[in-house]
C-alpha atoms as a PDB file:
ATOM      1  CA  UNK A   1      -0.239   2.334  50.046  1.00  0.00           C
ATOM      2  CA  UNK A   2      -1.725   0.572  52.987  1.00  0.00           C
ATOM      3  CA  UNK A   3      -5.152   0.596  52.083  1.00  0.00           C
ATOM      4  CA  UNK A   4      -5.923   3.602  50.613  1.00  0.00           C
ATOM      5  CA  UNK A   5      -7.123   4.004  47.035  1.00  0.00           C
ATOM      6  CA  UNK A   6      -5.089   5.721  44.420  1.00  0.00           C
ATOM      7  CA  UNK A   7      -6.034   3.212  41.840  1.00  0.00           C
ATOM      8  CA  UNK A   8      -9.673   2.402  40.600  1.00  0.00           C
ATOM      9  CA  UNK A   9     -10.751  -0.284  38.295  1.00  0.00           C
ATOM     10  CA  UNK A  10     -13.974  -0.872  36.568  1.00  0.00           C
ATOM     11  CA  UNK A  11     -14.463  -3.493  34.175  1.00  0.00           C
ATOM     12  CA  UNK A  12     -17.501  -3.813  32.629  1.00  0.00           C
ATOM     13  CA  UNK A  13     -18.874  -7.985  31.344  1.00  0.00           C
ATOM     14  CA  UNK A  14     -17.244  -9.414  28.275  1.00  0.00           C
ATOM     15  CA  UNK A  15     -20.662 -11.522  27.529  1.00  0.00           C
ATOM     16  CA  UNK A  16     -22.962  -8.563  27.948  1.00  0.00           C
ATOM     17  CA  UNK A  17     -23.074  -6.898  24.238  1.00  0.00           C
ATOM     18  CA  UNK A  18     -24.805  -4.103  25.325  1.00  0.00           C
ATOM     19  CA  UNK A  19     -22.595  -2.676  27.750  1.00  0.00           C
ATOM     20  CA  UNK A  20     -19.615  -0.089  26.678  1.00  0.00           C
ATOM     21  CA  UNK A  21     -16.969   1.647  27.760  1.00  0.00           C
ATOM     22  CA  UNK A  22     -19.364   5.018  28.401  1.00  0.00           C
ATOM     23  CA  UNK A  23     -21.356   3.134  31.138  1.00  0.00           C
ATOM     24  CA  UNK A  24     -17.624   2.267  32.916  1.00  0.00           C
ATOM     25  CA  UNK A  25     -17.097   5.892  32.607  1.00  0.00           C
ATOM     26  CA  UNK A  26     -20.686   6.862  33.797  1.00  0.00           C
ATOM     27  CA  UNK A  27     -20.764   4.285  36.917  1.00  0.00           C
ATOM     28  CA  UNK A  28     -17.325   6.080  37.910  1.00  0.00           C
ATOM     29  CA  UNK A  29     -18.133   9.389  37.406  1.00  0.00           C
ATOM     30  CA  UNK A  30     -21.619   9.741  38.600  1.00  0.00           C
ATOM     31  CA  UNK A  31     -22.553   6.833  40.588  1.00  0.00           C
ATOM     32  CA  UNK A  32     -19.393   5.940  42.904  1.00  0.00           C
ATOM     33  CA  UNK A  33     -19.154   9.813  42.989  1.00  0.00           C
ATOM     34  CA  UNK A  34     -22.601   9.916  44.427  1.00  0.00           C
ATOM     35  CA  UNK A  35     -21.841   6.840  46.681  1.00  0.00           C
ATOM     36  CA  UNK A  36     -18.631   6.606  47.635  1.00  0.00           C
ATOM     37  CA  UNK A  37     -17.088  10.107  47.605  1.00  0.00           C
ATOM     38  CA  UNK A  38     -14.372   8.910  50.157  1.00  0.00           C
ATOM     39  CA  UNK A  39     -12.816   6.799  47.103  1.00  0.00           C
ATOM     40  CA  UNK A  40     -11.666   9.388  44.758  1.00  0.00           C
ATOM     41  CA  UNK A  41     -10.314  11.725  48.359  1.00  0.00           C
ATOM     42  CA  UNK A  42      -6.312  10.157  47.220  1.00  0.00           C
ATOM     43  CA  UNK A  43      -7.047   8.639  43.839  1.00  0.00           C
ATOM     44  CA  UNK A  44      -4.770   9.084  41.314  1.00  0.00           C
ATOM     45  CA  UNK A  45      -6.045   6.605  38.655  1.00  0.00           C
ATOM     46  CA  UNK A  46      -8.892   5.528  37.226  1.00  0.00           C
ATOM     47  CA  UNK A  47      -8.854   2.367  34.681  1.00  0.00           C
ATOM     48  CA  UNK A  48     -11.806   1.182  33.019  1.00  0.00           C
ATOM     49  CA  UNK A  49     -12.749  -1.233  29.878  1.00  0.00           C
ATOM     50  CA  UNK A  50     -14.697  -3.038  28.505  1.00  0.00           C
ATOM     51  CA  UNK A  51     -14.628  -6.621  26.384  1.00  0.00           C
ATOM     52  CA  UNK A  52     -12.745  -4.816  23.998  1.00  0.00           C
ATOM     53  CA  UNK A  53     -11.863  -1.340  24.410  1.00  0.00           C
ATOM     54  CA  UNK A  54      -9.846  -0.405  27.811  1.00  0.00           C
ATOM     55  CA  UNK A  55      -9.011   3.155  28.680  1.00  0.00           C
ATOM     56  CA  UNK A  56      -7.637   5.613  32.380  1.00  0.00           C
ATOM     57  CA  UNK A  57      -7.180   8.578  32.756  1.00  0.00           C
ATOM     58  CA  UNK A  58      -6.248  11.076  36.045  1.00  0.00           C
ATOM     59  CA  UNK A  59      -8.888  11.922  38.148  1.00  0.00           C
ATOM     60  CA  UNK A  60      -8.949  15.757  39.246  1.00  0.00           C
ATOM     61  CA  UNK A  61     -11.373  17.234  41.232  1.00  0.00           C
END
């Protein structure tokens, strides 16, 4: 929609072992929240995963 965000994606490395699907969750949640709070103004979506489990869900305010 010409530039603005309704979808987010956040994949976290296949080769790292020691990330998960929580620290996808937690880098949306907290730290774009934090950062970038213009990004979630007309987001809809929110995908994340990781090297094996992948997961979205709606974002409400």
């Amino acid at each position: 929609m010409n530039g603005i965000p309704v979808v987010v994606f956040e994949f976290k490395s296949a080769v790292r072992e020691d990330t998960t699907i929580m620290d996808a969750y937690t880098q949306l949640t907290v730290r774009y929240r934090r950062d970038i709070p213009e990004l979630f103004k007309y987001n809809a979506f929110v995908v994340m995963g990781s090297k094996i489990v992948h997961n979205g869900f709606s974002h409400s305010r």
